[in-house]
C-alpha atoms as a PDB file:
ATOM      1  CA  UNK A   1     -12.010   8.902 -40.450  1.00  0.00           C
ATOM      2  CA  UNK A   2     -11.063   5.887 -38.465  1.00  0.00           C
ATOM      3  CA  UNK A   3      -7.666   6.405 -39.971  1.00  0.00           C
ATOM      4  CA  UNK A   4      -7.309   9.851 -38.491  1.00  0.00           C
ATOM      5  CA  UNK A   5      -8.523   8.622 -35.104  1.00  0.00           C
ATOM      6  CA  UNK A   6      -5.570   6.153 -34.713  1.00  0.00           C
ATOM      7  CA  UNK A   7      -3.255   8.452 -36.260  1.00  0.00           C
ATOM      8  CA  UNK A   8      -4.151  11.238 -33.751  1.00  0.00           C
ATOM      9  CA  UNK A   9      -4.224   8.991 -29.956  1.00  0.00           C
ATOM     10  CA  UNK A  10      -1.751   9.773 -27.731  1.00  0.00           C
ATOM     11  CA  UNK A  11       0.464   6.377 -26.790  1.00  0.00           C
ATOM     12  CA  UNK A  12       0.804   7.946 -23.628  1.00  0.00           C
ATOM     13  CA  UNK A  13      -0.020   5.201 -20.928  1.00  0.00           C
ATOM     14  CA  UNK A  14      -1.031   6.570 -17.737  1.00  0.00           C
ATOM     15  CA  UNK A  15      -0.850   3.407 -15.606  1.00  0.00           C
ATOM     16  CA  UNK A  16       2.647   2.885 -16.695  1.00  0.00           C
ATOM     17  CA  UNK A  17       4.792   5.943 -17.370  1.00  0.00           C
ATOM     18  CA  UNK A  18       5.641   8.804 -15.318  1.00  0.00           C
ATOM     19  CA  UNK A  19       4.297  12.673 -16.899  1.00  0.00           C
ATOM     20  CA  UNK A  20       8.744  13.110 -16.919  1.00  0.00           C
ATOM     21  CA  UNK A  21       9.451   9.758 -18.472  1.00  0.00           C
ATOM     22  CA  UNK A  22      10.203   9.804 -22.299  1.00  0.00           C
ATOM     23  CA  UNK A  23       8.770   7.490 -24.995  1.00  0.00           C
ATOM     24  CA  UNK A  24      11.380   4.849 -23.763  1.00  0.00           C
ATOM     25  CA  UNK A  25      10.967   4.480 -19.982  1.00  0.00           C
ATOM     26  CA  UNK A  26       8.736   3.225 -17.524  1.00  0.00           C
ATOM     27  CA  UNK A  27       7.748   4.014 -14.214  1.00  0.00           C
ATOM     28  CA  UNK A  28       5.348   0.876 -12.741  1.00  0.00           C
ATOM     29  CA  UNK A  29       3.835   0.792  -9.246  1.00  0.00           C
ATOM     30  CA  UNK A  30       6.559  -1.093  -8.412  1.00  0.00           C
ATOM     31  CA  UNK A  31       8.504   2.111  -8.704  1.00  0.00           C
ATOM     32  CA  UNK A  32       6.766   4.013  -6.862  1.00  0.00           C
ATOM     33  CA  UNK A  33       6.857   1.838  -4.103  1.00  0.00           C
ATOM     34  CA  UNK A  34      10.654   1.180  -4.095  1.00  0.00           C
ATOM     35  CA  UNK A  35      10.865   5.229  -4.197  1.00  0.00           C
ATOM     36  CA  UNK A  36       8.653   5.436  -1.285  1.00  0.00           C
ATOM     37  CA  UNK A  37      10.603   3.367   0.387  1.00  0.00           C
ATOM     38  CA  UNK A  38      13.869   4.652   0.038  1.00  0.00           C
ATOM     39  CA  UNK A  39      12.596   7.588   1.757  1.00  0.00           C
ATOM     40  CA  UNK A  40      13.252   8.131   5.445  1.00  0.00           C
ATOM     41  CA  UNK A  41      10.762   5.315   6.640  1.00  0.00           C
ATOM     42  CA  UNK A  42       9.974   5.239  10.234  1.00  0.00           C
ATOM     43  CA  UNK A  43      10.967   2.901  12.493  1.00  0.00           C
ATOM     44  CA  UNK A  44       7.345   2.082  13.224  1.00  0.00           C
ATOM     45  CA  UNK A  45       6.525   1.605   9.904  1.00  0.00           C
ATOM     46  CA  UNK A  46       9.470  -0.842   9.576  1.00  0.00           C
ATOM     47  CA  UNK A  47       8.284  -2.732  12.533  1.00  0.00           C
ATOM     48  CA  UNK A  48       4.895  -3.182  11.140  1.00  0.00           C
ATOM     49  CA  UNK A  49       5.763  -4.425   7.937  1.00  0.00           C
ATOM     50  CA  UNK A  50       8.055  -7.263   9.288  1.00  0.00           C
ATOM     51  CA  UNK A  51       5.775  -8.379  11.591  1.00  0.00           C
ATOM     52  CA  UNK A  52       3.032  -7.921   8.722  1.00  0.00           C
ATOM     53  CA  UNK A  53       5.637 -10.581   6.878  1.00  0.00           C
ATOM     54  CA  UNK A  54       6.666 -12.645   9.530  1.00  0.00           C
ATOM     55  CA  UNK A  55       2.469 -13.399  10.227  1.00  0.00           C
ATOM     56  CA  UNK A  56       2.084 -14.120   6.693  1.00  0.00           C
ATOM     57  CA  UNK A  57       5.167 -16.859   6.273  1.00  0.00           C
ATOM     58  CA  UNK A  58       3.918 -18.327   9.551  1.00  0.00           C
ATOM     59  CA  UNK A  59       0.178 -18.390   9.274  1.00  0.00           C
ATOM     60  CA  UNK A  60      -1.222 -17.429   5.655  1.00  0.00           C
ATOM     61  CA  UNK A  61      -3.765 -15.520   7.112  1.00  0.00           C
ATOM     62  CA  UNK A  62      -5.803 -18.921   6.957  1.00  0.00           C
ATOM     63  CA  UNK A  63      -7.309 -18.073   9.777  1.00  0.00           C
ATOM     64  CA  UNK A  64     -10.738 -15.649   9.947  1.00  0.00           C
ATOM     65  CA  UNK A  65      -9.204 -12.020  10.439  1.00  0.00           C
ATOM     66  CA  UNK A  66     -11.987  -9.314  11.548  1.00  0.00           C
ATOM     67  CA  UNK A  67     -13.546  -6.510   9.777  1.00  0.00           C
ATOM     68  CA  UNK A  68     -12.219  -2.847  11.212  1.00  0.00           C
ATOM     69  CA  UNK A  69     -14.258  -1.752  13.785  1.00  0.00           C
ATOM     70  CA  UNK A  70     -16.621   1.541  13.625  1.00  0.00           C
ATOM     71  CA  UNK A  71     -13.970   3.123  15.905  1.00  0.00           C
ATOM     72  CA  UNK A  72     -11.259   2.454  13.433  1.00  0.00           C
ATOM     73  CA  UNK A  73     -13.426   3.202  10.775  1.00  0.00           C
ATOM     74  CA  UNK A  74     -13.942   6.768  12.426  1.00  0.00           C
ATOM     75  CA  UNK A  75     -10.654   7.292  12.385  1.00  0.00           C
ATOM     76  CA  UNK A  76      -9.711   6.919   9.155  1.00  0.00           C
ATOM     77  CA  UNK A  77     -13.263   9.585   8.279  1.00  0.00           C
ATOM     78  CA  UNK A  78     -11.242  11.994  10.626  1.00  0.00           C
ATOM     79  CA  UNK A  79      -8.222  11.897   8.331  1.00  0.00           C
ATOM     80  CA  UNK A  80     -10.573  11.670   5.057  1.00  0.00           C
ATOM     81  CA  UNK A  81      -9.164   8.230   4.185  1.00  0.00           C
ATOM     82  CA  UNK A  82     -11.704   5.717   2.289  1.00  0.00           C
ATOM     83  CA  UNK A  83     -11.141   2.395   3.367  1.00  0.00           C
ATOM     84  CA  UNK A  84      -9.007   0.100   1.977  1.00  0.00           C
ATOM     85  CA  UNK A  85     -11.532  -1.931  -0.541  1.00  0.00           C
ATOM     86  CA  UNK A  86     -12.430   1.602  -2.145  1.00  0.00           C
ATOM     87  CA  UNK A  87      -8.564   3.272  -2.302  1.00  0.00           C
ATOM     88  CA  UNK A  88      -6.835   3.578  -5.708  1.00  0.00           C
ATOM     89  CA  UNK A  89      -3.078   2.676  -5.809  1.00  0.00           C
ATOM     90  CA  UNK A  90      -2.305   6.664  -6.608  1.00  0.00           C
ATOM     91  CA  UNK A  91      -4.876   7.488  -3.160  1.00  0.00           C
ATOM     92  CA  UNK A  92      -2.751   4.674  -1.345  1.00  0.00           C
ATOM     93  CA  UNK A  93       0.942   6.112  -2.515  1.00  0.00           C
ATOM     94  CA  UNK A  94      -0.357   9.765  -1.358  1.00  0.00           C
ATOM     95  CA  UNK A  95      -1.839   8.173   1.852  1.00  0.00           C
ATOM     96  CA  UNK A  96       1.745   6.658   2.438  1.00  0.00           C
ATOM     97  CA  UNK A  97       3.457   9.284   1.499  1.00  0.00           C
ATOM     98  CA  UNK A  98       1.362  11.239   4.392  1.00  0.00           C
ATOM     99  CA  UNK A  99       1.775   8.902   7.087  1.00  0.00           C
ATOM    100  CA  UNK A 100       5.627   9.610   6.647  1.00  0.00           C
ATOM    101  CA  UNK A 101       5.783  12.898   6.756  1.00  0.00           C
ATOM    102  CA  UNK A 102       3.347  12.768   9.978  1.00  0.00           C
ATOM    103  CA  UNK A 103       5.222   9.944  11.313  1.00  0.00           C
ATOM    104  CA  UNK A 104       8.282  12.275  11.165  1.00  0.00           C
ATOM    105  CA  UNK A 105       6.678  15.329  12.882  1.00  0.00           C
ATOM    106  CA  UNK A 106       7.116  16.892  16.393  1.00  0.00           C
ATOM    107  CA  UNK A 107       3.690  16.372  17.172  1.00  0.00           C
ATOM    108  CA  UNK A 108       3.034  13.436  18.730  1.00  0.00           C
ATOM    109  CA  UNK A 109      -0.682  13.124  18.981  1.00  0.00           C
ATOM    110  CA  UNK A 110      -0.184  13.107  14.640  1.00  0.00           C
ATOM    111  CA  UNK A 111       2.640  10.150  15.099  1.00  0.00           C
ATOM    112  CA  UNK A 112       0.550   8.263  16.896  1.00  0.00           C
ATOM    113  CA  UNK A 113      -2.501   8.669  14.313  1.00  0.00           C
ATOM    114  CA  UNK A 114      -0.142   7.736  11.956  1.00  0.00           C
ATOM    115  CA  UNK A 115       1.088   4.614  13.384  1.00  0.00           C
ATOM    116  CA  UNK A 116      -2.611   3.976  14.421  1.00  0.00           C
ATOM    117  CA  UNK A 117      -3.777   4.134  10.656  1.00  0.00           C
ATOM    118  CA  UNK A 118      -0.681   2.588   9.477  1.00  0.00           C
ATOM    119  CA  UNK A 119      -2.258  -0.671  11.785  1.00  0.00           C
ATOM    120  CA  UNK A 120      -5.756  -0.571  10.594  1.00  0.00           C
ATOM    121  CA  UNK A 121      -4.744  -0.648   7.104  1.00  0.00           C
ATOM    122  CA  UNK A 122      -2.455  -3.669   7.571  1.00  0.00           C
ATOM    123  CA  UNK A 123      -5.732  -5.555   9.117  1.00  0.00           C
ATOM    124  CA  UNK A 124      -7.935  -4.093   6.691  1.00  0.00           C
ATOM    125  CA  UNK A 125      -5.041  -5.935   4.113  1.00  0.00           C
ATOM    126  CA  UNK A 126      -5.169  -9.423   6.427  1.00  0.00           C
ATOM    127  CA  UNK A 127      -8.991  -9.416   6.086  1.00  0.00           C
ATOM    128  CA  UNK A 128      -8.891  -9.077   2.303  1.00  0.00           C
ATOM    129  CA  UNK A 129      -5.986 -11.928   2.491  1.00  0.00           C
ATOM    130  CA  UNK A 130      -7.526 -14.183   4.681  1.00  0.00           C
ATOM    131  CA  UNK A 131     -11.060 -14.076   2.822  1.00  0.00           C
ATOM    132  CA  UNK A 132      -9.655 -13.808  -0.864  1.00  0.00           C
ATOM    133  CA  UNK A 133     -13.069 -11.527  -0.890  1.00  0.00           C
ATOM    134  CA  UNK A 134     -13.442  -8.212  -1.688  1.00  0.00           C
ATOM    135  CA  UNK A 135     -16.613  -6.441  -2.164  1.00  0.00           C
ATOM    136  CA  UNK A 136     -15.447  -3.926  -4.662  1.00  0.00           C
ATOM    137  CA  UNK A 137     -14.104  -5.706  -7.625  1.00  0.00           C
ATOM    138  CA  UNK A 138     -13.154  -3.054 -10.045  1.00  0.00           C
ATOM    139  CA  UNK A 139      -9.406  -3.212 -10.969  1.00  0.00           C
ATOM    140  CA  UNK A 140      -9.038   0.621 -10.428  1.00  0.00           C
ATOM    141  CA  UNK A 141      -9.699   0.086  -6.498  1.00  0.00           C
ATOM    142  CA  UNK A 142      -6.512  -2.082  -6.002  1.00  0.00           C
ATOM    143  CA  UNK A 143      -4.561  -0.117  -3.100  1.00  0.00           C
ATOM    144  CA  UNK A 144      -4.498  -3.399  -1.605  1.00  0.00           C
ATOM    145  CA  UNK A 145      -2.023  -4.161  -3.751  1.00  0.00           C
ATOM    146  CA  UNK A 146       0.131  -1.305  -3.236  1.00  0.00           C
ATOM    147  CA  UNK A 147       0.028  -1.277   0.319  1.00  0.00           C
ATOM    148  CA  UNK A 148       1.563  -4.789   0.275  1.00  0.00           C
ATOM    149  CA  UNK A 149       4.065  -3.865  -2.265  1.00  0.00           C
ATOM    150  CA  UNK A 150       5.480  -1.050   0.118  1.00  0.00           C
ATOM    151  CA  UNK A 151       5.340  -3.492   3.137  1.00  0.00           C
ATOM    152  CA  UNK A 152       7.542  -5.792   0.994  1.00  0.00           C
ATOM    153  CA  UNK A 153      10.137  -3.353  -0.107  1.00  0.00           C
ATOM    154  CA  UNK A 154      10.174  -1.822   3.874  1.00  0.00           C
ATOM    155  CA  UNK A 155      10.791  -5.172   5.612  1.00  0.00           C
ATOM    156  CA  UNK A 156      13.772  -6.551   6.396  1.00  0.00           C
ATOM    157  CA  UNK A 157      12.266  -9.660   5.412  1.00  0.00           C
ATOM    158  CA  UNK A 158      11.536  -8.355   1.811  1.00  0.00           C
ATOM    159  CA  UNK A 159      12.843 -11.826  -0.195  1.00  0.00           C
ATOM    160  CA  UNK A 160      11.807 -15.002  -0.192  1.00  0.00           C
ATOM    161  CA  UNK A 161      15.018 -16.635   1.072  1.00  0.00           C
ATOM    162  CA  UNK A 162      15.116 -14.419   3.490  1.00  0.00           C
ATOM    163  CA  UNK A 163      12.276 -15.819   4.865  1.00  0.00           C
ATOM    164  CA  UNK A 164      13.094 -19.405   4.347  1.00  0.00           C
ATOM    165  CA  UNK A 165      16.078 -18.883   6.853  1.00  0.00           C
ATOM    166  CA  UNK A 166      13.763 -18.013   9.316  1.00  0.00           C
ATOM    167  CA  UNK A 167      13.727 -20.906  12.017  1.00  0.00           C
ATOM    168  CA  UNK A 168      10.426 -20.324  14.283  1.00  0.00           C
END
């Protein structure tokens, strides 16, 4: 019986291979992200993320960062976003693929919501920096991680030499 089990699974990995891939490739996070990012980014977006960088070469986020306030909070509920601490990396990659599409729109009132989330979730991300502390700790709840990931691969100060050079 036991032998039927293992000879029946699926080796399909679902964290690691896209539903197109074959048997032989790999799609990671890290994919996603670099795809997402090859995509028309905003301006805005761009902006944030280097300065998201440039904060974290400078200061480490050693210092205390505040919690999002209830009017932040509120508007993320108005979009249906969770926050940050309880997004998957798959809610994160959809929620970024959003904010692109309604940072590219005619309407302005959604560009601005989308910059305006865009901001919250980069000082949700400080706070869970600067406090190494987050009060979810279930690996599936780790859009943390890919909302850094696409900050890296967005900046122009993506490497690490990069942002040696950098004479503040």
């Amino acid at each position: 019986m036991l032998n039927e089990i293992i000879e029946n699974r699926s080796d399909f990995d679902l964290t690691s291979k896209s539903t197109l891939s074959g048997s032989d490739d790999t799609f990671t996070s890290r994919s996603y992200a670099a795809l997402l990012a090859k995509n028309q980014v905003p301006a805005s977006h761009k902006r944030i993320a280097d300065n998201y960088l440039i904060i974290k070469k400078v200061f480490k986020f050693q210092a205390c960062m505040s919690r999002i306030s209830n009017v932040e909070k509120s508007l993320l509920e108005k979009y249906d976003f969770n926050i940050l601490e309880y997004t998957t990396m798959k809610q994160m990659y959809d929620e970024l693929a959003l904010l692109q599409k309604w940072s590219a729109s005619d309407d302005n009132e959604l560009k601005d919501a989308a910059d305006n989330i865009l901001l919250i979730r980069v000082k949700e991300l400080k706070f869970l920096e600067a406090s190494r502390y987050a009060s979810i700790s279930n690996e599936i709840y780790n859009g943390y991680k890919a909302l850094e990931q696409y900050l890296k691969e967005i900046s122009k100060f993506q490497t690490v030499q990069t942002l040696r050079t950098l004479n503040f």
